[in-house]
PDB file of N, CA and C in Angstrom:
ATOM      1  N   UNK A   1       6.018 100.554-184.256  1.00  0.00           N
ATOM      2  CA  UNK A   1       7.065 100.112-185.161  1.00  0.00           C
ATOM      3  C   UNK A   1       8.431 100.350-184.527  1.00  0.00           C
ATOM      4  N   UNK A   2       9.227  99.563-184.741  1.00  0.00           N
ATOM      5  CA  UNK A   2      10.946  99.489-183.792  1.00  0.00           C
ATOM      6  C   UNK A   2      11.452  99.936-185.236  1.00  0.00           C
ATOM      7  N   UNK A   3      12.370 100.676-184.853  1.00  0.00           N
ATOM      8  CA  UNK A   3      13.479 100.826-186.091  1.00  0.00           C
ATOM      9  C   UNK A   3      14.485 101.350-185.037  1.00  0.00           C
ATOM     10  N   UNK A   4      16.113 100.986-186.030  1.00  0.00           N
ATOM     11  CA  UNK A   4      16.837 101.431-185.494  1.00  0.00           C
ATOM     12  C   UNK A   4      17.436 102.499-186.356  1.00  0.00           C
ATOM     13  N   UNK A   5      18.318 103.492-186.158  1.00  0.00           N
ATOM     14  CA  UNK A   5      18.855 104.679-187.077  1.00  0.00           C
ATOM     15  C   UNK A   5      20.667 104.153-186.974  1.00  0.00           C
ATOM     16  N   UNK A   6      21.563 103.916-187.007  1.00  0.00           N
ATOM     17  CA  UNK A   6      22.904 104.032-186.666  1.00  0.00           C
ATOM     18  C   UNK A   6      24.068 104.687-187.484  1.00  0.00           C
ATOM     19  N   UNK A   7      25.142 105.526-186.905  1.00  0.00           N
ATOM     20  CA  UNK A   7      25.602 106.168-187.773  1.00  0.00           C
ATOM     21  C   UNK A   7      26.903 106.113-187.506  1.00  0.00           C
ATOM     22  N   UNK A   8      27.910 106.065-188.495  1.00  0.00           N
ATOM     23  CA  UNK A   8      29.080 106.068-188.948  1.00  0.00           C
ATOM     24  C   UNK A   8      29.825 106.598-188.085  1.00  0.00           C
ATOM     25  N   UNK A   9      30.878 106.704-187.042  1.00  0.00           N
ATOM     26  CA  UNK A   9      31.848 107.414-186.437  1.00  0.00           C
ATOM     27  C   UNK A   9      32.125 108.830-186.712  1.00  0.00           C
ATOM     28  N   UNK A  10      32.106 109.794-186.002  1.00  0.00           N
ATOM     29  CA  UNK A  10      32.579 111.360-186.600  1.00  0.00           C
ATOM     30  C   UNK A  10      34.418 111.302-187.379  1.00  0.00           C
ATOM     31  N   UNK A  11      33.808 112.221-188.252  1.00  0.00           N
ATOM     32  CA  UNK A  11      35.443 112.117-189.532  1.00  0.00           C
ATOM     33  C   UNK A  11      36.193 112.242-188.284  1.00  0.00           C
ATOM     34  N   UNK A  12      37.499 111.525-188.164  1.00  0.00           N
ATOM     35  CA  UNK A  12      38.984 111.750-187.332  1.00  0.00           C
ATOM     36  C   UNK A  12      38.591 111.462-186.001  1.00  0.00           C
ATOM     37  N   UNK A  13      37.788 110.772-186.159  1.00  0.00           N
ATOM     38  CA  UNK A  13      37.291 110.127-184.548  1.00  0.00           C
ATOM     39  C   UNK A  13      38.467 108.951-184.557  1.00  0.00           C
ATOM     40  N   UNK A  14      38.343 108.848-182.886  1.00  0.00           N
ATOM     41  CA  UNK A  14      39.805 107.445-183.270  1.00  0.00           C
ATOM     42  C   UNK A  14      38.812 106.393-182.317  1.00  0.00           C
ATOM     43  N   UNK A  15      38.735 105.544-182.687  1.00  0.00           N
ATOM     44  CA  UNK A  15      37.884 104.236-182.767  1.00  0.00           C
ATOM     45  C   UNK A  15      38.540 103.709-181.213  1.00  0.00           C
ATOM     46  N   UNK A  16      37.614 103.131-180.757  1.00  0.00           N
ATOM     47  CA  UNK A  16      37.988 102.293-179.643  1.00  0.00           C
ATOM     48  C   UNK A  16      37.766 100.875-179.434  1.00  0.00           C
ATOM     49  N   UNK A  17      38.497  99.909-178.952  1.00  0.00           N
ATOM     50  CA  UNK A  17      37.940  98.508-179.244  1.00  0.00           C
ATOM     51  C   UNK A  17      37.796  97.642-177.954  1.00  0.00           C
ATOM     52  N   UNK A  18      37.377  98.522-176.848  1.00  0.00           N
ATOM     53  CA  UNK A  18      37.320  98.075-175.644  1.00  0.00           C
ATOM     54  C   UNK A  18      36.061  97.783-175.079  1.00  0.00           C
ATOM     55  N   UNK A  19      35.282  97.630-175.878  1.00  0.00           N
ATOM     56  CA  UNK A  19      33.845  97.469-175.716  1.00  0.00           C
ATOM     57  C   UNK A  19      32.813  96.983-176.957  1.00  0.00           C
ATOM     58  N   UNK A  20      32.106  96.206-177.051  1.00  0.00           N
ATOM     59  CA  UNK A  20      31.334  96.003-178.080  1.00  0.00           C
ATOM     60  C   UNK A  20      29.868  96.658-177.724  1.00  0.00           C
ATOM     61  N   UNK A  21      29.464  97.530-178.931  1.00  0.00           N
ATOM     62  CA  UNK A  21      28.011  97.995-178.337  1.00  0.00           C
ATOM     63  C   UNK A  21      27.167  97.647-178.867  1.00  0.00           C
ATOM     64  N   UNK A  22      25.915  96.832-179.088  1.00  0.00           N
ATOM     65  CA  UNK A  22      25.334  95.717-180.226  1.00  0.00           C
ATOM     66  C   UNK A  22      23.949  96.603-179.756  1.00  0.00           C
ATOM     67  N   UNK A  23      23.115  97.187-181.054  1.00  0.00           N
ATOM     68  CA  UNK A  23      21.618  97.247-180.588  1.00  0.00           C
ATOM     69  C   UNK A  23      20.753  96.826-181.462  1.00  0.00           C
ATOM     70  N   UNK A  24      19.453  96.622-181.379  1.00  0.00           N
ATOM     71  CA  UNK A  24      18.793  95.791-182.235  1.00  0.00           C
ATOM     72  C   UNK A  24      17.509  96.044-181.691  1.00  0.00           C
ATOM     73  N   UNK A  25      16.482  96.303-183.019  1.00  0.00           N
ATOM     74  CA  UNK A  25      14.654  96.530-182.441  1.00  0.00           C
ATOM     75  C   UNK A  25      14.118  95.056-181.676  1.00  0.00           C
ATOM     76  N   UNK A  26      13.530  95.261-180.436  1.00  0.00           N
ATOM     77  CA  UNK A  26      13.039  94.401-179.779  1.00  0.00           C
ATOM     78  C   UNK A  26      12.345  93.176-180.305  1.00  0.00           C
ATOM     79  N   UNK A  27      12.718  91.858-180.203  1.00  0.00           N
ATOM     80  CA  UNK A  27      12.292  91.128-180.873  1.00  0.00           C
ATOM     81  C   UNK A  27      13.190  90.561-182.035  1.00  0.00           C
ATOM     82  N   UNK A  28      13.905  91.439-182.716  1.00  0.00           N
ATOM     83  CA  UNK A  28      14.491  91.151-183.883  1.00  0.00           C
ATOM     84  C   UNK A  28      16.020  89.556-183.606  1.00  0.00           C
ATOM     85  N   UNK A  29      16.239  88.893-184.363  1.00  0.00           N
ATOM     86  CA  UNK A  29      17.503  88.072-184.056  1.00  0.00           C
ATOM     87  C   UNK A  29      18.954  88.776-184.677  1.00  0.00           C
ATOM     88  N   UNK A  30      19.050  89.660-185.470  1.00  0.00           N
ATOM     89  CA  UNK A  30      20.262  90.256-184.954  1.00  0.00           C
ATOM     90  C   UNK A  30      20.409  91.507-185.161  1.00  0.00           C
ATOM     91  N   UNK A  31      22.106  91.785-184.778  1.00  0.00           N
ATOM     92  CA  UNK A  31      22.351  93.118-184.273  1.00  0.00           C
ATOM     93  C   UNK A  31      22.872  93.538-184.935  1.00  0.00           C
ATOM     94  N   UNK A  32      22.820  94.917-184.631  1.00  0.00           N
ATOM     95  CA  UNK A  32      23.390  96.229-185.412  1.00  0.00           C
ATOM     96  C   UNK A  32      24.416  96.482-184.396  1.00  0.00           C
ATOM     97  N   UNK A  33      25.833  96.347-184.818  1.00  0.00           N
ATOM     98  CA  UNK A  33      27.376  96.666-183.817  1.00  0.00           C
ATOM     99  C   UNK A  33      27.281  97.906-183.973  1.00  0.00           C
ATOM    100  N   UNK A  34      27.656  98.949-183.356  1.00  0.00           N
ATOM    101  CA  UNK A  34      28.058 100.410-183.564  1.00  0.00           C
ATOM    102  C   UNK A  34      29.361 100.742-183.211  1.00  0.00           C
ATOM    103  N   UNK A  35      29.789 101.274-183.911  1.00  0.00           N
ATOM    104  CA  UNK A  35      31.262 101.993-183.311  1.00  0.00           C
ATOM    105  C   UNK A  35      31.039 102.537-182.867  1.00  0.00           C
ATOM    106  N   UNK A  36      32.805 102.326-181.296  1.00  0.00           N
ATOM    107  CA  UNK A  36      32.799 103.072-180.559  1.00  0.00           C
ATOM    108  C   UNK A  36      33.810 103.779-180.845  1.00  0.00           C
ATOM    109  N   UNK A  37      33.874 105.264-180.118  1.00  0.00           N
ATOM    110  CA  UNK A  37      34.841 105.997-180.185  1.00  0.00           C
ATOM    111  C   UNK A  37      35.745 106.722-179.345  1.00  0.00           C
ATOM    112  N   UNK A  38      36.906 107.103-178.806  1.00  0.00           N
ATOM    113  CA  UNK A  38      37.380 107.720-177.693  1.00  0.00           C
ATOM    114  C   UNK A  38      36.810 109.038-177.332  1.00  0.00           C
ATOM    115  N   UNK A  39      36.411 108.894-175.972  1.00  0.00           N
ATOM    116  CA  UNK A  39      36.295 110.432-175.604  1.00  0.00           C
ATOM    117  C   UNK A  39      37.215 110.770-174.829  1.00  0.00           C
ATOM    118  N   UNK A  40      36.863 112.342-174.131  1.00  0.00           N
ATOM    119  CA  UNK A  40      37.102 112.611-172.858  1.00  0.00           C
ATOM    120  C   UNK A  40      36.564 112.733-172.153  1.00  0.00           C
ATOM    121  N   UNK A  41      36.476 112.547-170.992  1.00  0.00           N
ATOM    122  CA  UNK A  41      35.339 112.701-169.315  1.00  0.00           C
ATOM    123  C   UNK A  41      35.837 112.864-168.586  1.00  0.00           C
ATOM    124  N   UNK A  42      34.917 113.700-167.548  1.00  0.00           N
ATOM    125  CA  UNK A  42      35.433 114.880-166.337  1.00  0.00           C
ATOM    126  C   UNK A  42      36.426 115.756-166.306  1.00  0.00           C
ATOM    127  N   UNK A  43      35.913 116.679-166.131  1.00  0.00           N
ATOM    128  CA  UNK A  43      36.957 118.219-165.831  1.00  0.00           C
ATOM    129  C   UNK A  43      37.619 118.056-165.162  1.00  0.00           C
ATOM    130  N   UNK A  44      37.494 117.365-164.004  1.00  0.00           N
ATOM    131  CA  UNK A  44      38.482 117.444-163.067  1.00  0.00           C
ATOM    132  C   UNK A  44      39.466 116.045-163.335  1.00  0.00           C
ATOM    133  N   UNK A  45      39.320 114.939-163.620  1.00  0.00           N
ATOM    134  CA  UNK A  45      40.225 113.903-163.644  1.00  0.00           C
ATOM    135  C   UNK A  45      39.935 113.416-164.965  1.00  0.00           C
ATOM    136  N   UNK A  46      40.351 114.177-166.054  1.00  0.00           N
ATOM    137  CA  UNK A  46      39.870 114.006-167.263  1.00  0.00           C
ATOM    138  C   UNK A  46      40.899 112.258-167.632  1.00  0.00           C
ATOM    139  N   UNK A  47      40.121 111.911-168.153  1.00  0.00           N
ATOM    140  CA  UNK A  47      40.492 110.193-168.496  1.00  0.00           C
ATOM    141  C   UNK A  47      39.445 110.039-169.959  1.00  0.00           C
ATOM    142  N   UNK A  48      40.027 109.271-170.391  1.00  0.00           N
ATOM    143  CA  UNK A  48      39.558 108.137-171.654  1.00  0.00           C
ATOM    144  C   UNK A  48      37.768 107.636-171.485  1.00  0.00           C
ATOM    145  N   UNK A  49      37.335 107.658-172.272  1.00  0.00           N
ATOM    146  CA  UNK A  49      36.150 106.391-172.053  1.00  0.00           C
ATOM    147  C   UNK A  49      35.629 106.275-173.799  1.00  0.00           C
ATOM    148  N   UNK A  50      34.383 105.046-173.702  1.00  0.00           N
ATOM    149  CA  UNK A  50      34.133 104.934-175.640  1.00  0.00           C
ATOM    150  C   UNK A  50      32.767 105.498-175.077  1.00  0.00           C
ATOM    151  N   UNK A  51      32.288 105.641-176.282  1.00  0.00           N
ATOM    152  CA  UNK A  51      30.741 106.063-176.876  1.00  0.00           C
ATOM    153  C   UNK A  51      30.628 105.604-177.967  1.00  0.00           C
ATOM    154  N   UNK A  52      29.376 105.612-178.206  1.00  0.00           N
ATOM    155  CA  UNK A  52      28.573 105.024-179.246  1.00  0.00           C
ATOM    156  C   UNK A  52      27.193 106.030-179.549  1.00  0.00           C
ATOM    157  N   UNK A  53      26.982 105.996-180.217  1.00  0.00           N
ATOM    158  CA  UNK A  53      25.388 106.595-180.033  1.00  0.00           C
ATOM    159  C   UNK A  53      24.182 106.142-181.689  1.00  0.00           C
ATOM    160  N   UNK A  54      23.168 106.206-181.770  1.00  0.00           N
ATOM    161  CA  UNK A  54      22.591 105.660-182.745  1.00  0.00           C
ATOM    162  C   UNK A  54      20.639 106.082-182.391  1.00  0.00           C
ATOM    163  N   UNK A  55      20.084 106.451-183.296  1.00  0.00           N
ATOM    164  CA  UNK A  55      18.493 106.922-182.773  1.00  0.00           C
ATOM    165  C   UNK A  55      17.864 105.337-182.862  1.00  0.00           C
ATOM    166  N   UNK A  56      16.485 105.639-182.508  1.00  0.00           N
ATOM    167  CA  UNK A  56      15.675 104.849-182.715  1.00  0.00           C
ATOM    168  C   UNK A  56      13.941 105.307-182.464  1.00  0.00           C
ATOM    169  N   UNK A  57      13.279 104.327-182.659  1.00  0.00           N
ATOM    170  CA  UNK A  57      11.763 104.127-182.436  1.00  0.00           C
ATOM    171  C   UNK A  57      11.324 103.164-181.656  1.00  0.00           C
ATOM    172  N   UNK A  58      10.396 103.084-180.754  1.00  0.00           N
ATOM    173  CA  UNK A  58       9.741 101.682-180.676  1.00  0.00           C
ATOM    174  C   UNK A  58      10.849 101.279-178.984  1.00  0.00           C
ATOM    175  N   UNK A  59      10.766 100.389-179.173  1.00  0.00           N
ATOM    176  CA  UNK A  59      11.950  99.694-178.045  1.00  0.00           C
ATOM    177  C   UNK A  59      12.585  98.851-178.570  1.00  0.00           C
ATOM    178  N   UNK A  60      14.352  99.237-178.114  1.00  0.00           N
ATOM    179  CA  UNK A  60      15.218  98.450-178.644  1.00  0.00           C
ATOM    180  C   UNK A  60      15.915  97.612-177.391  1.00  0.00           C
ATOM    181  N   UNK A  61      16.386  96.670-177.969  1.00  0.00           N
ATOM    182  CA  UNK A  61      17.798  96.264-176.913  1.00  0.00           C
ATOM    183  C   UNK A  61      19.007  96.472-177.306  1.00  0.00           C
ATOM    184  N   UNK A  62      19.837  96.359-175.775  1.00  0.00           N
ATOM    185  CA  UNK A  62      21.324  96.855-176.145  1.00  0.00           C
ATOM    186  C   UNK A  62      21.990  96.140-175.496  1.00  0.00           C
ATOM    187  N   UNK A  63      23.181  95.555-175.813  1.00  0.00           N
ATOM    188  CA  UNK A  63      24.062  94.635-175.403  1.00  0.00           C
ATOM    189  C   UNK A  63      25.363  95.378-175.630  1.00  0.00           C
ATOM    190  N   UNK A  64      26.434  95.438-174.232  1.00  0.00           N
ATOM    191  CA  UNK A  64      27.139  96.408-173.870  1.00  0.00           C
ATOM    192  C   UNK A  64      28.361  95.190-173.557  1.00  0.00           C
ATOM    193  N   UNK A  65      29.380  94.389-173.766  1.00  0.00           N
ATOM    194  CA  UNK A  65      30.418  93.459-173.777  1.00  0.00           C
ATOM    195  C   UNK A  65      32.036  94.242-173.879  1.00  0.00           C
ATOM    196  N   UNK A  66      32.490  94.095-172.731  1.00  0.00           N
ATOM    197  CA  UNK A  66      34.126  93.974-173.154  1.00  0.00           C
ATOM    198  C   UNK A  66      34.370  92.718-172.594  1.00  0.00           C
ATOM    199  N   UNK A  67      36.067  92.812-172.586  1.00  0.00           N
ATOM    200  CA  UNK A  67      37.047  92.108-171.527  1.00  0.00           C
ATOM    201  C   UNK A  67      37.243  92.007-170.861  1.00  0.00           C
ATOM    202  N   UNK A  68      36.714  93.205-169.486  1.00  0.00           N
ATOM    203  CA  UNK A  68      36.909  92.905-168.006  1.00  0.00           C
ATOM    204  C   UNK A  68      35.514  92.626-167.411  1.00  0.00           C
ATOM    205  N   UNK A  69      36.009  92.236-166.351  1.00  0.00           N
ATOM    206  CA  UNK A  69      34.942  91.996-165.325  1.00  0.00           C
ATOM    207  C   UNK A  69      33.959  92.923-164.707  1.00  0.00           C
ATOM    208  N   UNK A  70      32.460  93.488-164.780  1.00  0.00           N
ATOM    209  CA  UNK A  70      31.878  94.811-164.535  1.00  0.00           C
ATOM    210  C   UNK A  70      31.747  94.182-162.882  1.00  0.00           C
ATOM    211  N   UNK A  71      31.844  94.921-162.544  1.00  0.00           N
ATOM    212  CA  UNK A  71      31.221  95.388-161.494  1.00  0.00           C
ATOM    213  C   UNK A  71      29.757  95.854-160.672  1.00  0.00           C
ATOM    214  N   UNK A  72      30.171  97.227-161.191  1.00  0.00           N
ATOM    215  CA  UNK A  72      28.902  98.094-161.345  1.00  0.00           C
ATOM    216  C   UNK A  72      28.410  98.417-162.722  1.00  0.00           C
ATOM    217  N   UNK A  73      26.855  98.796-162.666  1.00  0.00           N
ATOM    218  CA  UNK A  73      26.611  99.186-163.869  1.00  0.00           C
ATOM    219  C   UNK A  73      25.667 100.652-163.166  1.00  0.00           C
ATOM    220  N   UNK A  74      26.037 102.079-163.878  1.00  0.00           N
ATOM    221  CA  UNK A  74      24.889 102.969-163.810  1.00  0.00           C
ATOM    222  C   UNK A  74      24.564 103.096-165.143  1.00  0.00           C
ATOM    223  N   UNK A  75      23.209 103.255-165.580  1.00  0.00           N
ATOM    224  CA  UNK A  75      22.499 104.020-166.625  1.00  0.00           C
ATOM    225  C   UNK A  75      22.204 104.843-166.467  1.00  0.00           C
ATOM    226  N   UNK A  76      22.265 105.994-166.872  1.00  0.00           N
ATOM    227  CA  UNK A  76      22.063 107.353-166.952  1.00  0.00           C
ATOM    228  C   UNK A  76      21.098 108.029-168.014  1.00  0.00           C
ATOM    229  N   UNK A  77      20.168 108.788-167.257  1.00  0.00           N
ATOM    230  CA  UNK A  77      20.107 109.361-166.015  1.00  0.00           C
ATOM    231  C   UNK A  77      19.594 108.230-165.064  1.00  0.00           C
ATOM    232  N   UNK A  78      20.097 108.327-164.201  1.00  0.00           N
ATOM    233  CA  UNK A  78      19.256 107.414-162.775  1.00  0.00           C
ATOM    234  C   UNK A  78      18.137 107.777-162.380  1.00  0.00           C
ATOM    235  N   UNK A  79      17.170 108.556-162.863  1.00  0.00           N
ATOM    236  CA  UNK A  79      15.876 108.508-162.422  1.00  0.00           C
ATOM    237  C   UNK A  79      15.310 107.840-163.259  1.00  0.00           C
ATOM    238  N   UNK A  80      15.731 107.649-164.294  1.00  0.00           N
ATOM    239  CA  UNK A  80      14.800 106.795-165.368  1.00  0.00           C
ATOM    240  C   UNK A  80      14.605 105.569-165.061  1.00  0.00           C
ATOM    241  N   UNK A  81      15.611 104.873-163.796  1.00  0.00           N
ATOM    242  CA  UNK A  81      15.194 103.488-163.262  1.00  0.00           C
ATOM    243  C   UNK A  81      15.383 102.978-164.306  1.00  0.00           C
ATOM    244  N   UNK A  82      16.425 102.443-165.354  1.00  0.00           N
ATOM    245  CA  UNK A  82      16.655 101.674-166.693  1.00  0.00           C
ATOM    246  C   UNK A  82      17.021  99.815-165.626  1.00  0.00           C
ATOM    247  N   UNK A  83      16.432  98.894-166.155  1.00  0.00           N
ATOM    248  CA  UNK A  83      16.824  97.512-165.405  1.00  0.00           C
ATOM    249  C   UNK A  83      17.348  97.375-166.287  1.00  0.00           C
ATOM    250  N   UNK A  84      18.610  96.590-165.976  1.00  0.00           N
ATOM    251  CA  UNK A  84      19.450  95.736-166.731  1.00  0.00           C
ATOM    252  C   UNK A  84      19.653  94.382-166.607  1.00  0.00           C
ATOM    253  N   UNK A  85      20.277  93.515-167.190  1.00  0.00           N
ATOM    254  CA  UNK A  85      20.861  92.574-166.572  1.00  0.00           C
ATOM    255  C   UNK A  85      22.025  92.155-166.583  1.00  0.00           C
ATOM    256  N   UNK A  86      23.314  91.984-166.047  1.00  0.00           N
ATOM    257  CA  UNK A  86      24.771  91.756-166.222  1.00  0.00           C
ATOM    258  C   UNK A  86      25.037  90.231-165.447  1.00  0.00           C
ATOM    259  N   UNK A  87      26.087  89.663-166.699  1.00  0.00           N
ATOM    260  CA  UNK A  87      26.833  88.735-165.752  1.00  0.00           C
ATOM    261  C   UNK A  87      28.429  89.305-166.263  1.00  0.00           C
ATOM    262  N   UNK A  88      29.026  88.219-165.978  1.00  0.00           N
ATOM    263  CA  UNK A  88      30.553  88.678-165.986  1.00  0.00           C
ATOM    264  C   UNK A  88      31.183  89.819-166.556  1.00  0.00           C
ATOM    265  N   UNK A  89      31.015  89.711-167.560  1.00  0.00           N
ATOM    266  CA  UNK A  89      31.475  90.289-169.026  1.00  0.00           C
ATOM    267  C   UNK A  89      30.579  91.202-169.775  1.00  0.00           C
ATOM    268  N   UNK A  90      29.076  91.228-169.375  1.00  0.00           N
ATOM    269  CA  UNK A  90      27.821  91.865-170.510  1.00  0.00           C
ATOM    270  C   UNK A  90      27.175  92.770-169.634  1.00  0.00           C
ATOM    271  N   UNK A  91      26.709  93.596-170.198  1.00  0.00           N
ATOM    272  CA  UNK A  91      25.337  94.267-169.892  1.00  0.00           C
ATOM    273  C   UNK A  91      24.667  93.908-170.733  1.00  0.00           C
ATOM    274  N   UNK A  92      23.294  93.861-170.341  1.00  0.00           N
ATOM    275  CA  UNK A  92      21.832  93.944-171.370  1.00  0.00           C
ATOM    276  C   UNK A  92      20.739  94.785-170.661  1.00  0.00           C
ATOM    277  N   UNK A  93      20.191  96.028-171.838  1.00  0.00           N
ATOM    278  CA  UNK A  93      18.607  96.214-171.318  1.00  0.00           C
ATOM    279  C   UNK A  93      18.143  96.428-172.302  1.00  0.00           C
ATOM    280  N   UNK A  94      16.982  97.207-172.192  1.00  0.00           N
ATOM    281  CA  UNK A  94      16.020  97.647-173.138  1.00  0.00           C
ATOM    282  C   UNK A  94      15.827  99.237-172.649  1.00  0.00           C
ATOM    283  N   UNK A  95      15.362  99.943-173.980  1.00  0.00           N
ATOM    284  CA  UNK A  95      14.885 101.195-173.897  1.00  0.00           C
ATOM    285  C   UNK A  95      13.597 101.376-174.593  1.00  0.00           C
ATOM    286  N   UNK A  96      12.952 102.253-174.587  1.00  0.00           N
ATOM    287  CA  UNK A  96      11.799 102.944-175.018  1.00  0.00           C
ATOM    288  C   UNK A  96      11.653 104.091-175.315  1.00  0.00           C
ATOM    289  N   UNK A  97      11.228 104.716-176.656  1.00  0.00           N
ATOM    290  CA  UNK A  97      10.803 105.904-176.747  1.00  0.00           C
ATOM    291  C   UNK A  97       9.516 106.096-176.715  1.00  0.00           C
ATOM    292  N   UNK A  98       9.262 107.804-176.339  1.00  0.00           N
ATOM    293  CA  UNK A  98       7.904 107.954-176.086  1.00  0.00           C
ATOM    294  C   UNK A  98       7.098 107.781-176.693  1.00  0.00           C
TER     295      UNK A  98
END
């Protein structure tokens, strides 16, 4: 069974709109958007980035969209070997729980 869980932004979180994060149980035709929110990352060159986060079951997909052009994509952790697929503007993969 796929289900997805998604949850509301933390109180006084400040929202970010530089990314769309769309997930949805495998198979299904549409998506569940999640808010994103500002963090901080790295100790040493601490900078901006969004998050999102949301549980699930089963295998979902995730569709990852802003405004610029990607480049690179890592999924993390990198041993998990996650495939994706990107063109200009998107990421897409799938996940699995155990």
């Amino acid at each position: 069974m796929e289900r997805v869980i998604s949850y509301p932004a933390p109180k006084n979180a400040v929202l970010q709109n530089d990314y769309m994060v769309k997930v949805r149980p495998n198979g299904e035709e549409s998506w569940i958007v999640l808010p994103t929110y500002r963090v901080k990352v790295d100790m040493h060159d601490v900078h901006n980035a969004s998050m999102a986060y949301f549980d699930f079951e089963g295998e979902v997909e995730i569709e990852i969209s802003g405004p610029w052009y990607i480049y690179q994509v890592d999924i993390r952790p990198l041993s998990k070997e996650i495939n994706y697929s990107c063109d200009t503007k998107k990421v897409h993969f799938t996940l699995k729980s155990r």
